[in-house]
Protein backbone atom coordinates (compact mmCIF):
# COMPACT_ATOMS: atom_id res chain seq x y z
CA UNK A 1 -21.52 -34.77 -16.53
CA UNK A 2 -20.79 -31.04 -17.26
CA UNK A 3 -21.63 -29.15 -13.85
CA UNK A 4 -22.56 -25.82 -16.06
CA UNK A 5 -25.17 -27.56 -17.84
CA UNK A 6 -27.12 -27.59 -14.10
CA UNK A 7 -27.00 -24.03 -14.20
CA UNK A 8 -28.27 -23.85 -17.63
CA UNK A 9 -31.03 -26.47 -17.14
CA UNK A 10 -32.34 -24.44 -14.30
CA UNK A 11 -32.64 -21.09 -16.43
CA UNK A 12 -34.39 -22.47 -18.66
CA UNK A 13 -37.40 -24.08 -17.32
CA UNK A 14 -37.52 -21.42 -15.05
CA UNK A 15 -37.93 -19.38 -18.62
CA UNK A 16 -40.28 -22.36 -19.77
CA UNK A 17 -42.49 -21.56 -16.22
CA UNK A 18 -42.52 -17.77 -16.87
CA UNK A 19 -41.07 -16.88 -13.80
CA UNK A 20 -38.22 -13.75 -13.14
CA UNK A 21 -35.21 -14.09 -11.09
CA UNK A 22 -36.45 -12.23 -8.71
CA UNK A 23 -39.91 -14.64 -8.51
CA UNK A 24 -37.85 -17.71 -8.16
CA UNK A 25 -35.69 -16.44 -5.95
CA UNK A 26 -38.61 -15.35 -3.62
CA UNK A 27 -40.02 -18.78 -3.78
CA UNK A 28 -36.74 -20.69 -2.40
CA UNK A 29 -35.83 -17.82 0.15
CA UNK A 30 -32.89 -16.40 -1.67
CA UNK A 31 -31.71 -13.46 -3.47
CA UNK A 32 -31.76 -12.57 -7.15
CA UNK A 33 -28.22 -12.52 -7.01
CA UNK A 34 -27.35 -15.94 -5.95
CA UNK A 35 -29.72 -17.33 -8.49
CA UNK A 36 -28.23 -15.81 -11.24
CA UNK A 37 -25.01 -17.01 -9.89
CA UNK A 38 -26.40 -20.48 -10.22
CA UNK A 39 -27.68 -19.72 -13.82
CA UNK A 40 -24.44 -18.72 -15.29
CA UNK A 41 -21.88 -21.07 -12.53
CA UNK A 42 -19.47 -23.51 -13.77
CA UNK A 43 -20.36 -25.93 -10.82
CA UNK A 44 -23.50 -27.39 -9.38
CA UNK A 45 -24.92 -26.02 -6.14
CA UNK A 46 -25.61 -28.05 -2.99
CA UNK A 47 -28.12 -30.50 -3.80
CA UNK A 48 -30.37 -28.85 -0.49
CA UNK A 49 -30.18 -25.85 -3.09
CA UNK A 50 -31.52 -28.08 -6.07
CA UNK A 51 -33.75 -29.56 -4.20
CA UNK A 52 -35.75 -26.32 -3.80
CA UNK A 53 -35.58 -24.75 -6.90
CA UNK A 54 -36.50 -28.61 -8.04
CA UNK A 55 -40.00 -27.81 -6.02
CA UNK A 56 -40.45 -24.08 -6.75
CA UNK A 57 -40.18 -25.50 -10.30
CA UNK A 58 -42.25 -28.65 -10.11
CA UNK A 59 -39.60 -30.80 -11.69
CA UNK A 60 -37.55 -33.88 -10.73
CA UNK A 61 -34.13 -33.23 -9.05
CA UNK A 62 -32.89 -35.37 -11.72
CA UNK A 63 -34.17 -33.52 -14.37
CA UNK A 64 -32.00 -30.32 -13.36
CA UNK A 65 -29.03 -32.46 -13.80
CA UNK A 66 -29.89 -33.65 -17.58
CA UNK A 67 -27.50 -33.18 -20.09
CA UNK A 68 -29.89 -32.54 -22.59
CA UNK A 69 -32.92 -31.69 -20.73
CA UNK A 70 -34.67 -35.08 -21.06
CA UNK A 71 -37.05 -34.65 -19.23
CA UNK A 72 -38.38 -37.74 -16.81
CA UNK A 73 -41.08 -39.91 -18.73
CA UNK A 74 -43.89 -40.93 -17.10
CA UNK A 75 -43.38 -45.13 -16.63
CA UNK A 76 -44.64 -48.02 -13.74
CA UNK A 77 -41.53 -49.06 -13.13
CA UNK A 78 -37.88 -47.82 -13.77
CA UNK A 79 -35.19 -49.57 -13.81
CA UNK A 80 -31.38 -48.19 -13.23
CA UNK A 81 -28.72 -50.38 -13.99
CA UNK A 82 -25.13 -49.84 -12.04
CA UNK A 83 -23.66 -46.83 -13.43
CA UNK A 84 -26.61 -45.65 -15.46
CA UNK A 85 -27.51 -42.77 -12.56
CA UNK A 86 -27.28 -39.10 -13.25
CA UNK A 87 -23.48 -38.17 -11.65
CA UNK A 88 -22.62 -34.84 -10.14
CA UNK A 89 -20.38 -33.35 -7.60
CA UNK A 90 -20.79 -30.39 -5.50
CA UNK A 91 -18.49 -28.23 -4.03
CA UNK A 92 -14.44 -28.65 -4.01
CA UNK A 93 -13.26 -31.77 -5.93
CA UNK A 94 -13.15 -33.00 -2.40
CA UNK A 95 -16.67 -32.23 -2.05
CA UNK A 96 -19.93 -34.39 -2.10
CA UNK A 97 -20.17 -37.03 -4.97
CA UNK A 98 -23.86 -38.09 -6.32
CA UNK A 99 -25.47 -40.40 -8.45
CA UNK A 100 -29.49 -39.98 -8.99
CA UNK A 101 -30.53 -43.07 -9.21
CA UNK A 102 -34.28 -43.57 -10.87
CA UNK A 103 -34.00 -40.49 -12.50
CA UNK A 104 -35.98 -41.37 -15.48
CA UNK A 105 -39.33 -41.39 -13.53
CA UNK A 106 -41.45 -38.58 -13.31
CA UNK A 107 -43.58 -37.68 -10.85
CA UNK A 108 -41.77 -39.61 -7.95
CA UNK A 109 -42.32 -38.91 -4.09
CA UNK A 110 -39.02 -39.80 -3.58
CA UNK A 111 -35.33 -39.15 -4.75
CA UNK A 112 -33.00 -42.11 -4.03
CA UNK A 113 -29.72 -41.48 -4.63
CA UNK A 114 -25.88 -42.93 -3.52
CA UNK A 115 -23.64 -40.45 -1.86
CA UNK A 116 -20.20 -40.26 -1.50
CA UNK A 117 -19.35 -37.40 0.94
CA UNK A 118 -16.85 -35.33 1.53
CA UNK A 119 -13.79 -35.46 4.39
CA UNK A 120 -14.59 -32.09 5.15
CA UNK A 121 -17.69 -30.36 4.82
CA UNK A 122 -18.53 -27.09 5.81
CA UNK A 123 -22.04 -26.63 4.01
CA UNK A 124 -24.89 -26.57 5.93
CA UNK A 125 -28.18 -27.98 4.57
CA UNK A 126 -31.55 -27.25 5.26
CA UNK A 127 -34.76 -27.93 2.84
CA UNK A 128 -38.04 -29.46 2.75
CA UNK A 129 -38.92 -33.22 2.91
CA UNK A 130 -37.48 -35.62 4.94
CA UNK A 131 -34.25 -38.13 4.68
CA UNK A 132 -33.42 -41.85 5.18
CA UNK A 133 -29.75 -42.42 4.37
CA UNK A 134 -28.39 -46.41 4.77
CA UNK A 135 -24.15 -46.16 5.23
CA UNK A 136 -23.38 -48.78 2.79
CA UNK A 137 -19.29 -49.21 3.75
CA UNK A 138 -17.24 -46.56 5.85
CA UNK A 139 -18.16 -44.26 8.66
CA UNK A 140 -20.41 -41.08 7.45
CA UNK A 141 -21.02 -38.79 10.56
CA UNK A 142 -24.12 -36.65 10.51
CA UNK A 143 -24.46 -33.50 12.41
CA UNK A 144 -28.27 -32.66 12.75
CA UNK A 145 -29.24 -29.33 14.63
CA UNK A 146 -26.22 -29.72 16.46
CA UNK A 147 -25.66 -33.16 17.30
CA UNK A 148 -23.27 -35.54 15.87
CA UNK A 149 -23.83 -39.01 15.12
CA UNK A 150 -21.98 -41.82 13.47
CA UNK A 151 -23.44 -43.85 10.96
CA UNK A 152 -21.62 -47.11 10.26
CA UNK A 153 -21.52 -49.33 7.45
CA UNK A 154 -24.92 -51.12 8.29
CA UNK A 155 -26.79 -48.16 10.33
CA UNK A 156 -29.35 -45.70 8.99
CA UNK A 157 -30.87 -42.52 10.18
CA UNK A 158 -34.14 -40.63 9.39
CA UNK A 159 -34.70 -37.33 9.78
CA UNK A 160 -36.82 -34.31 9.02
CA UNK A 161 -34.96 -32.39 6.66
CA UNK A 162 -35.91 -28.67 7.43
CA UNK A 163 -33.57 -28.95 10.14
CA UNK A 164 -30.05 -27.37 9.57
CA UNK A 165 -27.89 -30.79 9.23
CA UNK A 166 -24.34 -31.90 7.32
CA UNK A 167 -21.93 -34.95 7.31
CA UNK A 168 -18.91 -35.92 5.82
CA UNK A 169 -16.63 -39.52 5.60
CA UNK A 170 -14.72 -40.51 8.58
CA UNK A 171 -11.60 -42.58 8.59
CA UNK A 172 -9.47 -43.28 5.67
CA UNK A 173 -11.70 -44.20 3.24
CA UNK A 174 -14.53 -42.40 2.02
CA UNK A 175 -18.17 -43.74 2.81
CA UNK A 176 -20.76 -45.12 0.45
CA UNK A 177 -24.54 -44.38 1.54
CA UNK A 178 -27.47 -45.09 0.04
CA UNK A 179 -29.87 -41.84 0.71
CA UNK A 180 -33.51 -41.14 -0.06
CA UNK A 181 -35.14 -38.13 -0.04
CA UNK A 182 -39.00 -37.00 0.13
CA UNK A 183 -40.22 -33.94 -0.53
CA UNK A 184 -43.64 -31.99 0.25
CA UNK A 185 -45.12 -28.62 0.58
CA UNK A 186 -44.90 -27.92 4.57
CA UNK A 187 -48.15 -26.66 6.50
CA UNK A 188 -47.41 -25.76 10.25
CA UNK A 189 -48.64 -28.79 11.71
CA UNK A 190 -45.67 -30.92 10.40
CA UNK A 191 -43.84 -32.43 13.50
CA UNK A 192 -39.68 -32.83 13.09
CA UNK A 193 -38.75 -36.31 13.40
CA UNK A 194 -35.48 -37.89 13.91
CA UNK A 195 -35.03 -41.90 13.88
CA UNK A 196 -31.71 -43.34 14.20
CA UNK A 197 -29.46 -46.84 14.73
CA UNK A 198 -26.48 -46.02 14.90
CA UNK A 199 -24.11 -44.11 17.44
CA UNK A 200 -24.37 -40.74 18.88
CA UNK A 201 -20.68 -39.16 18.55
CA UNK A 202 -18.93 -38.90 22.45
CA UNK A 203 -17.50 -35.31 22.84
């Protein structure tokens, strides 16, 4: 898909919602500046970005990344076949590589998607929710508040998502994971959580 039509998407149904620049941008904890950035950008931001703006404007992630703003309908069951997901890369052309899978449903707890990530990443995420992610084939290492961990072909990890986390491919091949998102409105008493098989990184 055309990255710029992300941007576009974003401005507007944030013109559809009646909100300013500087109201959206107050919502997700960033400047007026960087949103309009977004708004008129040739490439797609991090998908921890999307992800907020995707709750500040009550709308699917999968929505943003329409190329002709269809927007989700509501349906019991949805049905992707391979290669029908929503596509998008962020970052470098060495950078992450998505497909938003069930992005035709509306109102969805959830946000599955396949991920191809980078060798090198240098972004680091942080938004609200929390993340399963199943490596599929490769090595995918994921650094959450500090640690490292490798996630083999076979091992998953879950983890609250507020906490500042990144991973990239390891080896010579770049891994394939199957990753799910969930996303809520955090009140204070929501503990951080962090389940894992798989193996912490030696140093």
């Amino acid at each position: 898909m055309d990255e710029r039509q992300v941007g576009k998407n974003i401005k507007k149904i944030r013109k559809e919602r009646g909100l300013s620049l500087n109201e959206l941008a107050d919502m997700i904890g960033m400047t007026k500046g960087y949103i309009s950035k977004i708004e008129n950008s040739e490439s797609a931001p991090p998908l921890s970005t999307l992800s907020k703006i995707a709750i500040s404007l009550d709308i699917e992630v999968g929505a943003l990344a329409a190329e002709d703003l269809d927007l989700p309908q509501p349906m019991k069951v949805c049905v992707t076949k391979k290669g029908e997901g929503k596509k998008l890369t962020t970052g470098s052309l060495t950078g992450y590589h998505y497909e938003i899978l069930a992005h035709k449903k509306s109102g969805k707890n959830m946000e599955p998607m396949l991920l191809t990530p980078a060798f090198d990443e240098e972004a680091i995420f942080s938004h609200e929710g929390e993340e399963f992610m199943y490596t599929i084939s490769g090595t995918h290492e994921v650094v959450y508040d500090g640690e490292s961990f490798l996630i083999n072909a076979g091992d998953s990890i879950y983890f609250d998502s507020i906490v500042p986390h990144t991973g990239r491919s390891i080896g010579k091949t770049k891994a394939k994971v199957l990753a799910v998102s969930y996303s809520y409105k955090r009140d204070s008493n929501n503990a951080v959580s962090l389940r894992i098989t798989g193996r912490k990184r030696k140093a």
